[in-house]
N, C-alpha and C. Protein backbone atom coordinates (compact mmCIF):
# COMPACT_ATOMS: atom_id res chain seq x y z
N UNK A 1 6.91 -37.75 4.32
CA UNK A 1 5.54 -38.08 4.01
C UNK A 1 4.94 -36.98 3.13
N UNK A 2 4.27 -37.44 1.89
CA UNK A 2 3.71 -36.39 0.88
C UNK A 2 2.44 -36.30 1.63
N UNK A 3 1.99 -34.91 1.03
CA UNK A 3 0.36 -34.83 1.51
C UNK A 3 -0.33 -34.33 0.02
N UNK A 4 -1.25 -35.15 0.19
CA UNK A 4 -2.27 -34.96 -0.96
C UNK A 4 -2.61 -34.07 -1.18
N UNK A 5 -3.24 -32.96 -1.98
CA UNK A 5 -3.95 -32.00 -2.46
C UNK A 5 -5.08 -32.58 -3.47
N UNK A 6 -6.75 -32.98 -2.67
CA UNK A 6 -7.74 -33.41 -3.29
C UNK A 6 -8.41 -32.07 -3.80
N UNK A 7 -9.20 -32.60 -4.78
CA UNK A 7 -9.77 -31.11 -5.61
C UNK A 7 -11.42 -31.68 -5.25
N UNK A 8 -12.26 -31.21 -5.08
CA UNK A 8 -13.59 -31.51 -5.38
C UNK A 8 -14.49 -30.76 -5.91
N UNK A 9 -15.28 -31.10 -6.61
CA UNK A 9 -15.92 -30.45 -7.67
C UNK A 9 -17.75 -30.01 -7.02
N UNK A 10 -17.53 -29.04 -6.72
CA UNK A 10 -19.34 -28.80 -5.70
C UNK A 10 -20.05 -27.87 -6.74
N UNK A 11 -21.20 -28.65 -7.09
CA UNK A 11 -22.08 -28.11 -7.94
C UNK A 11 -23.14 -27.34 -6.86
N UNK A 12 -22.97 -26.31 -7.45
CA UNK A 12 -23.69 -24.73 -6.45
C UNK A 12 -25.30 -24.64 -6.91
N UNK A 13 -25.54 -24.99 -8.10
CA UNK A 13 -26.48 -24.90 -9.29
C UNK A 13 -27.34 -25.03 -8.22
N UNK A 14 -27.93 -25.99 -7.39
CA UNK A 14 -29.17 -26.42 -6.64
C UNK A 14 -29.53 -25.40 -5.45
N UNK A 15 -28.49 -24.94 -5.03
CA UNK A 15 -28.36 -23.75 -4.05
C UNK A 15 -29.03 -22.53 -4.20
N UNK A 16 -28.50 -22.02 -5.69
CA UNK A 16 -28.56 -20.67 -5.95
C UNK A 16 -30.05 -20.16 -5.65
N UNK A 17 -30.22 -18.52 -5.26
CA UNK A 17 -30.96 -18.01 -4.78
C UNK A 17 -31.69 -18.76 -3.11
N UNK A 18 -31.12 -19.67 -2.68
CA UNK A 18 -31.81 -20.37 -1.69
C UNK A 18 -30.74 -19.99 -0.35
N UNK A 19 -31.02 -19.77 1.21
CA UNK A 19 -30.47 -19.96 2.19
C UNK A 19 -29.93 -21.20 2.48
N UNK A 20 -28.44 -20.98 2.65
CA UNK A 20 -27.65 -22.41 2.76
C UNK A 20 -26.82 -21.72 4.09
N UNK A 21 -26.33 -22.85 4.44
CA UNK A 21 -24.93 -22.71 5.55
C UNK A 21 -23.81 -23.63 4.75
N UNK A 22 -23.15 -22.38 4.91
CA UNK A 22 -21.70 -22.58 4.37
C UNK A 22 -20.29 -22.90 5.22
N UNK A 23 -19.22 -23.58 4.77
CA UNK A 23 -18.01 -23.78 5.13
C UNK A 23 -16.68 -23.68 4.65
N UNK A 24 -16.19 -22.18 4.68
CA UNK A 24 -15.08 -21.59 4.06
C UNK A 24 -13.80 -22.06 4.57
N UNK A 25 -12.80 -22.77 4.17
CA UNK A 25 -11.78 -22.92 4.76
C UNK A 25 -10.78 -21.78 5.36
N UNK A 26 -11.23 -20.57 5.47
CA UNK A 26 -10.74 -18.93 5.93
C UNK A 26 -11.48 -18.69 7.07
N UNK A 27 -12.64 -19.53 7.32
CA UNK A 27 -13.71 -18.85 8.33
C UNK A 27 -13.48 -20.34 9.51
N UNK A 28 -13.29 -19.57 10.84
CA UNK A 28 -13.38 -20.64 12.16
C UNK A 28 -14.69 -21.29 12.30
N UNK A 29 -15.90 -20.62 11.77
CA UNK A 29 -17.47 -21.11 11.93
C UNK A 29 -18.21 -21.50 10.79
N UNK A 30 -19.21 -22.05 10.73
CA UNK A 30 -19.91 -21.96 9.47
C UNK A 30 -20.86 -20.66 9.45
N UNK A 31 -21.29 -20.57 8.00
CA UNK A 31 -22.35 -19.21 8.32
C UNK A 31 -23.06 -19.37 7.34
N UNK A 32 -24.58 -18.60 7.50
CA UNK A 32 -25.55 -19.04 6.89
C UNK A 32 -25.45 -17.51 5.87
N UNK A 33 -26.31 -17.78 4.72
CA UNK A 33 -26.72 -16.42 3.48
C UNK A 33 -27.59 -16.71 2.55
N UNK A 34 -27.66 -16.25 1.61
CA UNK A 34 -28.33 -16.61 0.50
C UNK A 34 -27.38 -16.72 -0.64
N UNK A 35 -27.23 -17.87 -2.02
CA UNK A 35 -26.63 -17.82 -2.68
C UNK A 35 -26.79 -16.91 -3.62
N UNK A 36 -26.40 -15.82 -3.84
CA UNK A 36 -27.00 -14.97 -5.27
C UNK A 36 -26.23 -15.60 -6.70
N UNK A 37 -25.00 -15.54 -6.42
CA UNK A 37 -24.36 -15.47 -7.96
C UNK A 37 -23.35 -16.47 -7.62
N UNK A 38 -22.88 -17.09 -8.71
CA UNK A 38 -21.93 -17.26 -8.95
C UNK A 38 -21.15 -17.06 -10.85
N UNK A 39 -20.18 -16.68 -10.47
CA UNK A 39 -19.14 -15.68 -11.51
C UNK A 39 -17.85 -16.47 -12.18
N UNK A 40 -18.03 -17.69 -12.87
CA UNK A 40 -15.94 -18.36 -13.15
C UNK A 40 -16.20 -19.21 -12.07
N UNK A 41 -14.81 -18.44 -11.20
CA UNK A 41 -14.43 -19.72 -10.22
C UNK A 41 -14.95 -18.79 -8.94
N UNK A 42 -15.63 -18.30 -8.72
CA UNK A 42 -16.06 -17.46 -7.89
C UNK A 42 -17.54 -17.17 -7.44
N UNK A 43 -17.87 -17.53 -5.99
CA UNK A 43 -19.37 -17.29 -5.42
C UNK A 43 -19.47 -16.12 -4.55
N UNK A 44 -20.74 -15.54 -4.80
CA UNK A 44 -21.19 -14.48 -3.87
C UNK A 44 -22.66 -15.05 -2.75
N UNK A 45 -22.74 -14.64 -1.35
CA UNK A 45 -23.27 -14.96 -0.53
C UNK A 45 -23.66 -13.74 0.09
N UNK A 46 -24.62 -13.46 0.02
CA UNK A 46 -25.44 -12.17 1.22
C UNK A 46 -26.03 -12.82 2.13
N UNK A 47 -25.63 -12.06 3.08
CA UNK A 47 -25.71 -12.34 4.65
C UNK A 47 -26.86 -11.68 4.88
N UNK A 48 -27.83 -11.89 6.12
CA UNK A 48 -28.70 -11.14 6.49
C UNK A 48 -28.49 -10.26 6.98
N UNK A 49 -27.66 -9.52 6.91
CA UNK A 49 -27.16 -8.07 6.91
C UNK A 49 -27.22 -7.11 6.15
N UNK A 50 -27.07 -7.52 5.08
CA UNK A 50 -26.78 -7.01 3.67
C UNK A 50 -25.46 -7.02 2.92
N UNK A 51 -24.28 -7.34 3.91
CA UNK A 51 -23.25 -7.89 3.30
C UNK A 51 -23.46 -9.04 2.37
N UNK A 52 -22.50 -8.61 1.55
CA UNK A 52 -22.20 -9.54 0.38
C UNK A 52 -20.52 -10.19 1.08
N UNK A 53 -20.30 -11.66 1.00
CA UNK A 53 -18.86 -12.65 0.62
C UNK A 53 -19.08 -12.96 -0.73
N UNK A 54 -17.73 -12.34 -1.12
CA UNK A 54 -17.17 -12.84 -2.31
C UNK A 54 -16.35 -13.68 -2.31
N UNK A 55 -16.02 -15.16 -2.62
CA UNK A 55 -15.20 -16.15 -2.14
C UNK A 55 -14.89 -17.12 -3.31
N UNK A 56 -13.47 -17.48 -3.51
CA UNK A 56 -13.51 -18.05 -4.69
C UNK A 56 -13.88 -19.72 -4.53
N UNK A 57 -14.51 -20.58 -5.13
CA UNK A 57 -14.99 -21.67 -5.37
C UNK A 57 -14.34 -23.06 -4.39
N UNK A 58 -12.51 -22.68 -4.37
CA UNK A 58 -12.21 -23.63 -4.23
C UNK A 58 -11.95 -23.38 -2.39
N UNK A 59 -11.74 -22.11 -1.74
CA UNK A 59 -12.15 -22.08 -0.34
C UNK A 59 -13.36 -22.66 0.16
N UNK A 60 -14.19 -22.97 -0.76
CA UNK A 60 -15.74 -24.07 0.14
C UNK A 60 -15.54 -25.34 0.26
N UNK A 61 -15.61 -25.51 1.76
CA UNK A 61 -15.25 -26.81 2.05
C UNK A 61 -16.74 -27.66 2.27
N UNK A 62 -17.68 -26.78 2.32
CA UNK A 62 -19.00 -27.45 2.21
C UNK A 62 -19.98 -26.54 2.26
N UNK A 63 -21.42 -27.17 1.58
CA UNK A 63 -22.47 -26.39 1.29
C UNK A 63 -23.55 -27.42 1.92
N UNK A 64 -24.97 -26.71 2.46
CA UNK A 64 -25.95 -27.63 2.82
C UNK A 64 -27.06 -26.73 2.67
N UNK A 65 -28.10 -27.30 2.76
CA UNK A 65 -29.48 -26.36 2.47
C UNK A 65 -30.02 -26.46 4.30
N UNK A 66 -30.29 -25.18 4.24
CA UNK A 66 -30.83 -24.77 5.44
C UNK A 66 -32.77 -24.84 5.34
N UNK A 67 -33.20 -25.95 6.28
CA UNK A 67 -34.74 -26.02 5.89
C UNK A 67 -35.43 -24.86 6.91
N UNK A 68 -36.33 -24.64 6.38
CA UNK A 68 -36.95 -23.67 7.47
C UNK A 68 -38.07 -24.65 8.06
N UNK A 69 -38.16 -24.38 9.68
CA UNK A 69 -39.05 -25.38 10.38
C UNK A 69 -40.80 -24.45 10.15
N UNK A 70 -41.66 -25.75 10.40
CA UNK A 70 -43.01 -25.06 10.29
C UNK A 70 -43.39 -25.06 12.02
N UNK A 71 -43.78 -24.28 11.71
CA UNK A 71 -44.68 -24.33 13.46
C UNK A 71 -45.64 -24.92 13.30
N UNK A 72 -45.99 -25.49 14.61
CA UNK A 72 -46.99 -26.13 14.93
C UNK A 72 -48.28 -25.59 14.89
N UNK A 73 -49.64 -25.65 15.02
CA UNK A 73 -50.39 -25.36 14.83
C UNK A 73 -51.67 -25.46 16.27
């Protein structure tokens, strides 16, 4: 039995500078950052730490925008 190798093409563009949660195919969890850059085939993510991931394009197995809730009033 062959196994496929699908490619998908994730446009980051809408992300950048914004808090997203991410899904690295290297990482057991997802994790949240800010998008700063992306470089070629390559994205950078700062953590609220101050760490920076440097990760190349095709390890993201998914991106989502993280909303921030309003409080109630």
């Amino acid at each position: 039995m062959q196994t496929e190798n699908k490619q998908h093409n994730i446009n980051v563009e809408p992300f950048m500078q914004k808090i997203n949660a991410y899904k690295f195919n290297f990482m057991n969890n997802s994790i949240t950052g800010r998008l700063i850059e992306k470089n070629g085939d390559f994205i950078s993510v700062e953590m609220k730490s101050g760490s920076i991931i440097v990760a190349h394009i095709d390890s993201l197995v998914s991106i989502w925008n993280i909303r921030t809730k309003k409080e109630a009033v």
